[in-house]
C-alpha atoms as a PDB file:
ATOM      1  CA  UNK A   1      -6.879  23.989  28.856  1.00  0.00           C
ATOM      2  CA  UNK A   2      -8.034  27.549  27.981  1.00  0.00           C
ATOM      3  CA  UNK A   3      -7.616  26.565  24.068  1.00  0.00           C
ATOM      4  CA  UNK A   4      -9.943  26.161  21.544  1.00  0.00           C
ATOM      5  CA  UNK A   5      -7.773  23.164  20.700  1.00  0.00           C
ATOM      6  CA  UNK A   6      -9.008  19.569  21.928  1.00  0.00           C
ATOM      7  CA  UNK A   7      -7.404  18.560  24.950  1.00  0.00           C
ATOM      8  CA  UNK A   8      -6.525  15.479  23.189  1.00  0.00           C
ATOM      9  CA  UNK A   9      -4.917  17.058  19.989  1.00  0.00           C
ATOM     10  CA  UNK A  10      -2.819  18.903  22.918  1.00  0.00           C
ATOM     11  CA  UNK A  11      -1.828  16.090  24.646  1.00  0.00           C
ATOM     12  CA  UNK A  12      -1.034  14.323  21.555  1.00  0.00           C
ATOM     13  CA  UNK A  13       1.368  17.139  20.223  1.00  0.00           C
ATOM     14  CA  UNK A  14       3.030  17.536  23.447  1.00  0.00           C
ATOM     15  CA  UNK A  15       3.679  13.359  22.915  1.00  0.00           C
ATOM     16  CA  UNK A  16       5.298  13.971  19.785  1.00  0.00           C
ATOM     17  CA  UNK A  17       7.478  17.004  20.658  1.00  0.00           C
ATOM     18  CA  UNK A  18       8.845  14.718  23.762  1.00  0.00           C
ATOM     19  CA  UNK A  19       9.560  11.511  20.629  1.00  0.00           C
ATOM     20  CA  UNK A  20      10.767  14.246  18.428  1.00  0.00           C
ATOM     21  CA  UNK A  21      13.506  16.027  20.924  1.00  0.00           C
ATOM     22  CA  UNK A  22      14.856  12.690  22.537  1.00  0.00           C
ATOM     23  CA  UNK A  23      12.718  12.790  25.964  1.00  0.00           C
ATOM     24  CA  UNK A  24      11.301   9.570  24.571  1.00  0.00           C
ATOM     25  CA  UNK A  25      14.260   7.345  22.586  1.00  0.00           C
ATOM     26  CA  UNK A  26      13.061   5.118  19.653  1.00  0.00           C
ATOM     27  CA  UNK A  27      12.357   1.771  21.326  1.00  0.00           C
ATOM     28  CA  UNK A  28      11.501   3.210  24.822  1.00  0.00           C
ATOM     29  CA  UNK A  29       8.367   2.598  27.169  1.00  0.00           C
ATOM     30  CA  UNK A  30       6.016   5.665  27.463  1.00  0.00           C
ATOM     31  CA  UNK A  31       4.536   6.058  30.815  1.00  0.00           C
ATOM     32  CA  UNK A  32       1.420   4.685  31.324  1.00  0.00           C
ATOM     33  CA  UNK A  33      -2.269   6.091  30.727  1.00  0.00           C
ATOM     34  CA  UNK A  34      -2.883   6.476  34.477  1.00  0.00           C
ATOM     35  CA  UNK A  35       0.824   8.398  34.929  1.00  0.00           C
ATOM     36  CA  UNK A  36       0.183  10.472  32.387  1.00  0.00           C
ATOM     37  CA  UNK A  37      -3.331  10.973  33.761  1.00  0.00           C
ATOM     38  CA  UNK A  38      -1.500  12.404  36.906  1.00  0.00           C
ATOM     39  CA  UNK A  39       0.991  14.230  35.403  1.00  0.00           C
ATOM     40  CA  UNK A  40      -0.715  16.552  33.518  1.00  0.00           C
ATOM     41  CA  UNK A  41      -4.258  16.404  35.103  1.00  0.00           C
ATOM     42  CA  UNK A  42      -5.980  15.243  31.883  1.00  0.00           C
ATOM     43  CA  UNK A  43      -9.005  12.439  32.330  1.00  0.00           C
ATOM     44  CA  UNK A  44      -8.264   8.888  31.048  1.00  0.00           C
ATOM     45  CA  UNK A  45     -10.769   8.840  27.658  1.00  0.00           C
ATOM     46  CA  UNK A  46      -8.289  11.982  26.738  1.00  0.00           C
ATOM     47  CA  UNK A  47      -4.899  10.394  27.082  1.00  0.00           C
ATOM     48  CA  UNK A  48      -5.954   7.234  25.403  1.00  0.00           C
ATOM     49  CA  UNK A  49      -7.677   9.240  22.179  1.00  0.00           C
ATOM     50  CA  UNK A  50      -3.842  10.890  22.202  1.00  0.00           C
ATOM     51  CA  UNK A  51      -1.749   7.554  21.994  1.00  0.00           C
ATOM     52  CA  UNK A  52      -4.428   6.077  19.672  1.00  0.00           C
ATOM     53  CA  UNK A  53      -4.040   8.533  17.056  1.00  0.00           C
ATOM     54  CA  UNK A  54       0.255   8.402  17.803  1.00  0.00           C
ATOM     55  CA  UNK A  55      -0.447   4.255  17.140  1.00  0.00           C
ATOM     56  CA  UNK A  56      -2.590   4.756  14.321  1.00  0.00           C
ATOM     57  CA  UNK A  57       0.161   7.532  12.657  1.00  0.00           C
ATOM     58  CA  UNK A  58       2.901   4.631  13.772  1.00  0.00           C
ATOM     59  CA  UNK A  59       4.819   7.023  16.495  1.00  0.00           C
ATOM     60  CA  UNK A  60       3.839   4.744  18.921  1.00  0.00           C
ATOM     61  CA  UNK A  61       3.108   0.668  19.705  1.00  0.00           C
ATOM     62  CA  UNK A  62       1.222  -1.062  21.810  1.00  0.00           C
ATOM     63  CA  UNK A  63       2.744  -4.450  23.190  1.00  0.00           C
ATOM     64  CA  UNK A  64      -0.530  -6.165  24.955  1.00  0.00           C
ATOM     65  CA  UNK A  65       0.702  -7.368  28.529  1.00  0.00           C
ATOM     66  CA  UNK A  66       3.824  -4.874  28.457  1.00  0.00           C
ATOM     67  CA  UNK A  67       2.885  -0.983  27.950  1.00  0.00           C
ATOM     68  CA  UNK A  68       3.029   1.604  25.368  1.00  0.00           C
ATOM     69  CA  UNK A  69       6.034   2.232  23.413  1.00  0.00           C
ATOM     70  CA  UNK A  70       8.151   4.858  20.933  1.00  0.00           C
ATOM     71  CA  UNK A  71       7.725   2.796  17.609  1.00  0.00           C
ATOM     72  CA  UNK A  72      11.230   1.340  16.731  1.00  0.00           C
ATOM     73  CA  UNK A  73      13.000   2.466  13.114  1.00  0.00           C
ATOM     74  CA  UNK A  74      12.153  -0.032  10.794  1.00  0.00           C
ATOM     75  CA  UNK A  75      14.007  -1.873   8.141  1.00  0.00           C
ATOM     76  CA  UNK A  76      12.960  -0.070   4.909  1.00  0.00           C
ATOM     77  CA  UNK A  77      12.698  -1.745   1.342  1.00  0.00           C
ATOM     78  CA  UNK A  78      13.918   0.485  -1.343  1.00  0.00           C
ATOM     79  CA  UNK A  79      11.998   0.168  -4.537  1.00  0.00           C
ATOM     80  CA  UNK A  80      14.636   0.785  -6.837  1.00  0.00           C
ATOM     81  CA  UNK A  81      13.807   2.555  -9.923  1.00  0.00           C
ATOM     82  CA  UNK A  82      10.001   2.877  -8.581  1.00  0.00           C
ATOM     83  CA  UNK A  83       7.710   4.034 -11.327  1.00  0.00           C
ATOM     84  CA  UNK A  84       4.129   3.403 -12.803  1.00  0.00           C
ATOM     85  CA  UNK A  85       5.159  -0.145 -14.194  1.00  0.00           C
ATOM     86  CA  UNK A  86       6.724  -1.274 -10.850  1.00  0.00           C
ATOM     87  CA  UNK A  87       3.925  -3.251 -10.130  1.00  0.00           C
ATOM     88  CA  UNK A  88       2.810  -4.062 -13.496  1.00  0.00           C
ATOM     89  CA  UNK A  89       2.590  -7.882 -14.369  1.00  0.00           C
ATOM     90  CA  UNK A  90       3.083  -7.282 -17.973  1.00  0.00           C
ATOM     91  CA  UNK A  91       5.910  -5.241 -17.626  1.00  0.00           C
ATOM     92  CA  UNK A  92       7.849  -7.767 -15.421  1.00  0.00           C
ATOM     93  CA  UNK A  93      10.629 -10.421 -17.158  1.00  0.00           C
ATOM     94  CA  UNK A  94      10.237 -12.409 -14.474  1.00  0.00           C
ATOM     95  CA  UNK A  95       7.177 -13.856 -12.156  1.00  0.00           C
ATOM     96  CA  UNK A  96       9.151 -15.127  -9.785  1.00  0.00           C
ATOM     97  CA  UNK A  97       8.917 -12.138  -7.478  1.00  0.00           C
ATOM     98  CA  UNK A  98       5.531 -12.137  -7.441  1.00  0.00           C
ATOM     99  CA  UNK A  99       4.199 -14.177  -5.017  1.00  0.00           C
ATOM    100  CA  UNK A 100       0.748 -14.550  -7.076  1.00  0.00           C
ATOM    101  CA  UNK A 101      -2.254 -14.978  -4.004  1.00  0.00           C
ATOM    102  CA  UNK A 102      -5.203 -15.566  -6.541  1.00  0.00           C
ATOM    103  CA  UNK A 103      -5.712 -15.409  -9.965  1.00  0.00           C
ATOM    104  CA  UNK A 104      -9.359 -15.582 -11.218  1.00  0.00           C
ATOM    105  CA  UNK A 105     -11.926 -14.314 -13.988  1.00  0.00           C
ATOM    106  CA  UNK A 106     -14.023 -11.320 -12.981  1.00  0.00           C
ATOM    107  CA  UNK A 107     -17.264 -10.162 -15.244  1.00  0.00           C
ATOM    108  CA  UNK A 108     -16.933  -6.374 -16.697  1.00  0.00           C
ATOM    109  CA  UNK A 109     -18.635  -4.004 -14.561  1.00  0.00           C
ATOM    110  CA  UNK A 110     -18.749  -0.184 -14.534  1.00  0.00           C
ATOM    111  CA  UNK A 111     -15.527   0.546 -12.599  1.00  0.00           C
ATOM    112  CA  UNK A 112     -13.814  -1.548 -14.565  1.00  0.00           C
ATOM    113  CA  UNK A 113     -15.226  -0.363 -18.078  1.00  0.00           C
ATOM    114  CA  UNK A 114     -14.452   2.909 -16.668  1.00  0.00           C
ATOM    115  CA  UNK A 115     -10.852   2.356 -16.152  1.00  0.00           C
ATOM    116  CA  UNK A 116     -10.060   0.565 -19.264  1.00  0.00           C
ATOM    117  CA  UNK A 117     -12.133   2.941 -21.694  1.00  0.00           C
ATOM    118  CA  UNK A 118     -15.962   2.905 -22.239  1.00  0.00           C
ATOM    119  CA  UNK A 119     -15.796   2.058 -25.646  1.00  0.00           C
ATOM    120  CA  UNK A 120     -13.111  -1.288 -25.003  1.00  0.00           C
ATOM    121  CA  UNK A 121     -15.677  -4.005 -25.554  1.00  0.00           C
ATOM    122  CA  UNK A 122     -14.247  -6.340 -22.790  1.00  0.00           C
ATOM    123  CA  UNK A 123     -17.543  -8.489 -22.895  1.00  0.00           C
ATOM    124  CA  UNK A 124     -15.718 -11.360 -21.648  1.00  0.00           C
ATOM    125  CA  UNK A 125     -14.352  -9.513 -18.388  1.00  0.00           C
ATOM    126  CA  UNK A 126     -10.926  -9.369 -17.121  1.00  0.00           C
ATOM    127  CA  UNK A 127      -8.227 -11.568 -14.898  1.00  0.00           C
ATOM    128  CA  UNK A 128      -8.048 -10.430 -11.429  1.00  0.00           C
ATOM    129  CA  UNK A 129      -4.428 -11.266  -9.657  1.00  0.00           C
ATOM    130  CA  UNK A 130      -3.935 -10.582  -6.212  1.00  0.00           C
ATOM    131  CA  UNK A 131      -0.105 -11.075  -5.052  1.00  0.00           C
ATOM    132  CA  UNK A 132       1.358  -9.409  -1.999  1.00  0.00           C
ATOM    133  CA  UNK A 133       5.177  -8.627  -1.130  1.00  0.00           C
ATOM    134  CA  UNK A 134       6.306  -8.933   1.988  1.00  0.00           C
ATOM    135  CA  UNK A 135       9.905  -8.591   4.029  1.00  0.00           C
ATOM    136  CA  UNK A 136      10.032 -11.232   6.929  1.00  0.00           C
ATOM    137  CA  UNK A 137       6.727 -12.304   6.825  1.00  0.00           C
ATOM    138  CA  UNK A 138       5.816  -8.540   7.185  1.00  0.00           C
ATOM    139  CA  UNK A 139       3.388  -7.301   4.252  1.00  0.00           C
ATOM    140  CA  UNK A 140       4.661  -4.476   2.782  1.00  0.00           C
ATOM    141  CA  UNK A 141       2.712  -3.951  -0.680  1.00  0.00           C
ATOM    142  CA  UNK A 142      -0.764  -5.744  -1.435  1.00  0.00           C
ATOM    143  CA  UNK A 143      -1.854  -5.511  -5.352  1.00  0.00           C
ATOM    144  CA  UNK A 144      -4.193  -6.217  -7.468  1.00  0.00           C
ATOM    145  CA  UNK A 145      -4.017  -6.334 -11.049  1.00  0.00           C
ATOM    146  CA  UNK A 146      -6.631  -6.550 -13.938  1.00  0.00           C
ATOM    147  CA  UNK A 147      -5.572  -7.237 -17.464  1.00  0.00           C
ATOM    148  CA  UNK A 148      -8.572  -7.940 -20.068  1.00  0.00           C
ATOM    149  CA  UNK A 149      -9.335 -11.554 -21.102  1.00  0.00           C
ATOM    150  CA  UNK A 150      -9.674 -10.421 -24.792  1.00  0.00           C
ATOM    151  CA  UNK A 151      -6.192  -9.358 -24.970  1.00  0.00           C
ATOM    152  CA  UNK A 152      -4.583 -12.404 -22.714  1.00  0.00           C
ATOM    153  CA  UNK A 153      -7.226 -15.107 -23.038  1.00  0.00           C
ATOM    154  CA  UNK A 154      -4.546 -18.081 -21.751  1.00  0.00           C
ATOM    155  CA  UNK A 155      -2.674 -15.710 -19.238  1.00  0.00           C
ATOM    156  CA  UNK A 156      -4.297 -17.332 -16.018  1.00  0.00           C
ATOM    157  CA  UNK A 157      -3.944 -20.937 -16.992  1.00  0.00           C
ATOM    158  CA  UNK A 158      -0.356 -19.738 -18.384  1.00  0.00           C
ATOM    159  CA  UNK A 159       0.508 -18.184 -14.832  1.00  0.00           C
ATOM    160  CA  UNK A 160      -0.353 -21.185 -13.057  1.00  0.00           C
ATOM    161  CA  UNK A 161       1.586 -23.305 -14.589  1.00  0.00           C
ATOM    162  CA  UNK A 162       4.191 -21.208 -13.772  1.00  0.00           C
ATOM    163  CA  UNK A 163       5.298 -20.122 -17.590  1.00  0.00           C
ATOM    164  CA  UNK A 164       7.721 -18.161 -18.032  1.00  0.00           C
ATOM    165  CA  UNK A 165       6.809 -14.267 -19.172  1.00  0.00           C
ATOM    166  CA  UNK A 166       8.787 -14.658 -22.313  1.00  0.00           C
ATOM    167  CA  UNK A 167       6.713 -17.275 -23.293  1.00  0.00           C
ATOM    168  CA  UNK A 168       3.354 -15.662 -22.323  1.00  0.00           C
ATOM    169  CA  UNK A 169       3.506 -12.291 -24.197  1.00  0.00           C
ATOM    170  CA  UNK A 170       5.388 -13.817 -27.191  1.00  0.00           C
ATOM    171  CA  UNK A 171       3.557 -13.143 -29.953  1.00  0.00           C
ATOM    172  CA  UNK A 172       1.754 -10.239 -27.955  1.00  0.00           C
ATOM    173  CA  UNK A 173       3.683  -7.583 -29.110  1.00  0.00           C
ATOM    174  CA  UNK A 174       0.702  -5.100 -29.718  1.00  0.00           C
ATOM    175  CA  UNK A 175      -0.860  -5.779 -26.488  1.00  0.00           C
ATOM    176  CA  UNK A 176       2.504  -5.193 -23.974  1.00  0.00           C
ATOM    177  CA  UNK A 177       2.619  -1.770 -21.822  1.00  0.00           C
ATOM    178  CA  UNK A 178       4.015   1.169 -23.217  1.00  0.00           C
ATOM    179  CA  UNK A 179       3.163   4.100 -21.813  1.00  0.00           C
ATOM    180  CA  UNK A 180       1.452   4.629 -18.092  1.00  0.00           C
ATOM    181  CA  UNK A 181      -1.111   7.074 -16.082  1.00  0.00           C
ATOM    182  CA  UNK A 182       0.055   7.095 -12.896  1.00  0.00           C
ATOM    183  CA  UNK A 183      -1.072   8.199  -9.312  1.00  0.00           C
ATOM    184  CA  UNK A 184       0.209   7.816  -5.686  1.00  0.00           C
ATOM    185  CA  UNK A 185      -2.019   9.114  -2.981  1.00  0.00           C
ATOM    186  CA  UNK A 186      -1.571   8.977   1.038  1.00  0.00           C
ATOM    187  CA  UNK A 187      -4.997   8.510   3.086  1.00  0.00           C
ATOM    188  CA  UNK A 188      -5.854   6.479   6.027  1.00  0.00           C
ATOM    189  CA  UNK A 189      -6.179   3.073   5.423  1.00  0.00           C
ATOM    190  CA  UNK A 190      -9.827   1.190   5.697  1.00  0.00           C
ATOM    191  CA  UNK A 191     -10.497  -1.950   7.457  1.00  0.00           C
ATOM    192  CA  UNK A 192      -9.988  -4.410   5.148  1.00  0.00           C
ATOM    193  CA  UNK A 193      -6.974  -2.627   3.718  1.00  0.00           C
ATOM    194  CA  UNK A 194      -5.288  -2.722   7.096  1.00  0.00           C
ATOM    195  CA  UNK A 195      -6.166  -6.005   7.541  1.00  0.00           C
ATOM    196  CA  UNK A 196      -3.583  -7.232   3.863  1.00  0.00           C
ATOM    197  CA  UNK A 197      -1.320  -4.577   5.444  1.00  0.00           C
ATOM    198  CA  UNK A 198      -1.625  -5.715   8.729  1.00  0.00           C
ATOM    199  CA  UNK A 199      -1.713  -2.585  10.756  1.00  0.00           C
ATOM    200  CA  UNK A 200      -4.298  -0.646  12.644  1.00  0.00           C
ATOM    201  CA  UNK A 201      -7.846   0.432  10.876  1.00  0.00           C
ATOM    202  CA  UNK A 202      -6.699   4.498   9.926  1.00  0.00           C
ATOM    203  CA  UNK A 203      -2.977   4.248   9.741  1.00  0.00           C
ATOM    204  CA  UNK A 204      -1.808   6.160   6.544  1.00  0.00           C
ATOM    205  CA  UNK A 205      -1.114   3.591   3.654  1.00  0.00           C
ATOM    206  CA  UNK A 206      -0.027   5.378  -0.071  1.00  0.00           C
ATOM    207  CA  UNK A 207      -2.465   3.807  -2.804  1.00  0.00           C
ATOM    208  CA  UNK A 208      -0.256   3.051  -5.954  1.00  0.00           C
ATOM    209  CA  UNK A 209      -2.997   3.346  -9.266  1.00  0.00           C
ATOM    210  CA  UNK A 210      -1.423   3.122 -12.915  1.00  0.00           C
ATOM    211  CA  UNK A 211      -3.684   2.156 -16.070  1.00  0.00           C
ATOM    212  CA  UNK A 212      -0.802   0.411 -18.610  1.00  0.00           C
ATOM    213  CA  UNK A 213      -0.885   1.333 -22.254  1.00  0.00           C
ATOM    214  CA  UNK A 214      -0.298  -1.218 -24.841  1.00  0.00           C
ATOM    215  CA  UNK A 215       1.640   0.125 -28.048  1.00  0.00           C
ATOM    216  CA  UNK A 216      -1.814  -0.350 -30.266  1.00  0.00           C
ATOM    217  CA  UNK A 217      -2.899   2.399 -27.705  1.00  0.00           C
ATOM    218  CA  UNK A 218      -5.493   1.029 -25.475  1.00  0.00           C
ATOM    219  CA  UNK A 219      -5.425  -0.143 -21.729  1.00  0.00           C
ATOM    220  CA  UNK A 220      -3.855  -3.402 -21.335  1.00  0.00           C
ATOM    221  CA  UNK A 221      -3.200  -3.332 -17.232  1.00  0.00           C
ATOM    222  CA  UNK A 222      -4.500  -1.711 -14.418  1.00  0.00           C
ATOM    223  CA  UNK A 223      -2.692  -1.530 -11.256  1.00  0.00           C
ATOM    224  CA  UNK A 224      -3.515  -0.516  -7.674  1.00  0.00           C
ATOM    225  CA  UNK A 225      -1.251  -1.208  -4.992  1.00  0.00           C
ATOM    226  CA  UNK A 226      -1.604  -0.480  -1.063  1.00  0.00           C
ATOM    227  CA  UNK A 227       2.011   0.288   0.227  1.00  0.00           C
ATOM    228  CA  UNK A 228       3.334   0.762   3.512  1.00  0.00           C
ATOM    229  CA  UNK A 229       5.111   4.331   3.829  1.00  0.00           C
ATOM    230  CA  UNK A 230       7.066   3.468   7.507  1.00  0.00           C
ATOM    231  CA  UNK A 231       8.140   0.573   5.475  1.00  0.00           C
ATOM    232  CA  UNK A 232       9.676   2.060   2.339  1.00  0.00           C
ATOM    233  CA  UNK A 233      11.682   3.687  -0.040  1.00  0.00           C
ATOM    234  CA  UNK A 234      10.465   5.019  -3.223  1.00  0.00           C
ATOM    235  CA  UNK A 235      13.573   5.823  -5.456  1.00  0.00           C
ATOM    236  CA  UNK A 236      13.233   7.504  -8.614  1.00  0.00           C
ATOM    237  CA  UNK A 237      15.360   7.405 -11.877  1.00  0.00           C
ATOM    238  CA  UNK A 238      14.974  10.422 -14.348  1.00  0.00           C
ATOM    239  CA  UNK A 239      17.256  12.534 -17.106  1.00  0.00           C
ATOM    240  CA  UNK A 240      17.138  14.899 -19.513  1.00  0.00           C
ATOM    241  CA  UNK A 241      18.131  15.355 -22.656  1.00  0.00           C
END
């Protein structure tokens, strides 16, 4: 208690050493608040600030009528081949994994100007596609994608009729992705974020951001896509030559 360290930020590394070394086994009831309470002589308002911020960095889980407990192992997707097309729309052969939420015109605006290049003229604005992956019913990756109107003027109609991509970009050779600028970033996650995600408001998400580049050399696609990192894999392909 002498430290200069919160009492909290104590507790809650002396909760992690006891999941780390086995005291605690993956699936296994903590004790509770009050136990702890006695055990270590700490006030109430400290041991719950602890196993919040061990729920919100997914160490722990709280089942409502049944205690606290050492968050299971989860099932992990592995995004083969994971690079900054992965969640492109233009870039996939196939639509049928993407299990499109909404699809609708957006104006321009100054974000988006800024993203696809102040001088792209994209008077018309842009399509907006929302389409989240998910294993079991569990959300594992929510995206958004905007692609300019000038350059795919028929692509929403064309996606909800359920074309096929072939079909769509034929004849759009000068407009398909090419190159990519690519980002992936880990921060806590904000409210409505963790509500597509569905975890707790703060819990680390990685944020996914690529801006596509068509082979006449502007933007054609901009990506963002909030991922799950206790969820996943990320897999990468490279060589040299």
């Amino acid at each position: 208690k002498r430290s200069t360290i919160p009492l909290y930020a104590q507790l809650k590394e002396l909760l992690s050493e006891r999941i780390a070394d086995g005291t605690w086994q993956r699936g296994e009831q903590i004790p509770s608040e009050l136990a702890l309470c006695e055990e270590l002589d700490l006030s109430r308002p400290t041991v719950r600030q602890a196993i919040a911020e061990l729920v919100n960095e997914g160490l722990l889980i709280i089942h409502k009528g049944r205690g606290t407990f050492v968050a299971s192992e989860p099932e992990r997707i592995d995004l083969k081949s994971y690079s900054a097309f992965y969640f492109s729309i233009l870039s996939a052969r196939s639509i049928a994994d993407f299990p499109l939420d909404s699809i609708e015109q957006v104006p321009a605006d100054l974000e988006l100007d800024r993203v696809f290049g102040a001088g792209s003229d994209q008077g018309v604005g842009y399509w907006q596609i929302n389409y989240t992956l998910d294993l079991d019913g569990l959300p594992y990756a929510a995206c958004r994608v905007h692609i300019p109107i000038i350059m795919f003027p028929e692509l929403g109609p064309d996606l909800r009729a359920g074309k096929r991509m072939v079909d769509i970009t034929a004849n759009k050779y000068a407009f398909l992705p090419q190159k990519a600028q690519s980002s992936l970033i880990q921060r806590p996650s904000a409210r409505e974020e963790a509500q597509q995600l569905d975890i707790s408001r703060g819990t680390p998400i990685l944020i996914h951001n690529s801006r596509l580049i068509s082979r006449s050399g502007a933007i054609c696609e901009s990506v963002m896509a909030l991922l799950r990192p206790d969820m996943l894999i990320l897999s990468f392909e490279g060589g040299r030559s």
